[in-house]
Protein backbone atom coordinates (compact mmCIF):
# COMPACT_ATOMS: atom_id res chain seq x y z
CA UNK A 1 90.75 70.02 92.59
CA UNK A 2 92.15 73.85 92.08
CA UNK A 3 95.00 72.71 94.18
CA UNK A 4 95.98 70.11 91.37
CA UNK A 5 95.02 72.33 88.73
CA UNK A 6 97.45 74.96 90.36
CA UNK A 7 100.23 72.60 90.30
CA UNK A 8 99.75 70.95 86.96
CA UNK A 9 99.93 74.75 85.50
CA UNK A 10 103.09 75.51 88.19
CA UNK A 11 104.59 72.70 86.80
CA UNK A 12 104.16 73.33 82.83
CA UNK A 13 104.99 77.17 83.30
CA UNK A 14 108.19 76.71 85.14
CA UNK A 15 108.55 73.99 82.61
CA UNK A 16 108.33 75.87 79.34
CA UNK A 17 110.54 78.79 80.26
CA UNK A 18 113.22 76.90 81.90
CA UNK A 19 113.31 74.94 78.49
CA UNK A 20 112.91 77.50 76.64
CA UNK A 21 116.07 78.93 78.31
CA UNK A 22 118.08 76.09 77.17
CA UNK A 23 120.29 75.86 73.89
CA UNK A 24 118.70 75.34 70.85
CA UNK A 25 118.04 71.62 70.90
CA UNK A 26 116.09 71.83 73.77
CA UNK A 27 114.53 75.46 72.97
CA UNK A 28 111.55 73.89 71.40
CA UNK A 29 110.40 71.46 73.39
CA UNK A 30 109.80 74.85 75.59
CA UNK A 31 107.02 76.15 73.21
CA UNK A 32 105.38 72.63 73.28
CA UNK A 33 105.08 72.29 76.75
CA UNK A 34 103.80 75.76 77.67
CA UNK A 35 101.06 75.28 74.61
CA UNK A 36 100.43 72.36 77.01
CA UNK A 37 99.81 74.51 79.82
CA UNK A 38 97.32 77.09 78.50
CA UNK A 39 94.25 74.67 78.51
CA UNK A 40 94.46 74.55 82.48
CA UNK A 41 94.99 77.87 82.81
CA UNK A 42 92.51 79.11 80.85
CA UNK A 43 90.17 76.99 82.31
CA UNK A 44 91.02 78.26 85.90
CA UNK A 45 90.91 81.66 84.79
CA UNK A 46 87.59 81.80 82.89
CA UNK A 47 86.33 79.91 86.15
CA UNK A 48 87.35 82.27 88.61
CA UNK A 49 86.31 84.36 86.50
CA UNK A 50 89.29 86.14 85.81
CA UNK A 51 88.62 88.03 82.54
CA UNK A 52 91.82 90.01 82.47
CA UNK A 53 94.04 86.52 82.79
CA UNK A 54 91.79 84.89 80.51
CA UNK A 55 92.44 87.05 77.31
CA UNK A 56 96.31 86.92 78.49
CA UNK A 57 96.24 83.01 78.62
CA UNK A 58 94.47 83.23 74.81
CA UNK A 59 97.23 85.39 73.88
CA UNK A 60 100.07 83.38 75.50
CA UNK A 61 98.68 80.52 73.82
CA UNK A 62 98.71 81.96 70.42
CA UNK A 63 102.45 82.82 71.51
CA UNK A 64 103.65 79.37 72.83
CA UNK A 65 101.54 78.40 69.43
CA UNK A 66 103.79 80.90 66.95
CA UNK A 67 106.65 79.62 68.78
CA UNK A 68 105.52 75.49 67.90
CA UNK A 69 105.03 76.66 64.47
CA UNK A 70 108.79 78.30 64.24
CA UNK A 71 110.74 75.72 65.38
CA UNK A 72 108.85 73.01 64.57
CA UNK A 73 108.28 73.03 60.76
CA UNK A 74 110.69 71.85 58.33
C-alpha cells in the first residue's frame, strides 16, 4: 500500500509543478492537481508520523488552495 500511495503523490507533485510551469492556459490546472495531491500526502505523513511534513502538507494545501481560488474565479 505505501508503495502506491508513494506513487500516486510522485505522480500529482511532478504533475502540478510541471503544469504549473506551463503558459497560462495550462497554469491552473497546476493548482488543481497539486490540491489533489495533499490528501495522500498528508495522510502518509500524519501516519508515519511525520509532524514536521504534516504542517508543511497543511500549508501547501492552503497554497495549491489560494492558487485554485486565483485563477479559478471569474
Amino acid at each position: 500500500m505505501e508503495n502506491v500511495l508513494q506513487v500516486i503523490i510522485f505522480v500529482f507533485s511532478a504533475s502540478a509543478i510541471w503544469f504549473v510551469g506551463r503558459k497560462e492556459s495550462w497554469r491552473r490546472w497546476g493548482f488543481v492537481i497539486g490540491l489533489c495531491g495533499q490528501p495522500f500526502w498528508l495522510w502518509v505523513t500524519f501516519r508515519a508520523g511525520q509532524w514536521g511534513m504534516f504542517l508543511l502538507s497543511l500549508w501547501y494545501a492552503y497554497a495549491w488552495a489560494q492558487g485554485v481560488r486565483n485563477w479559478w474565479k471569474e
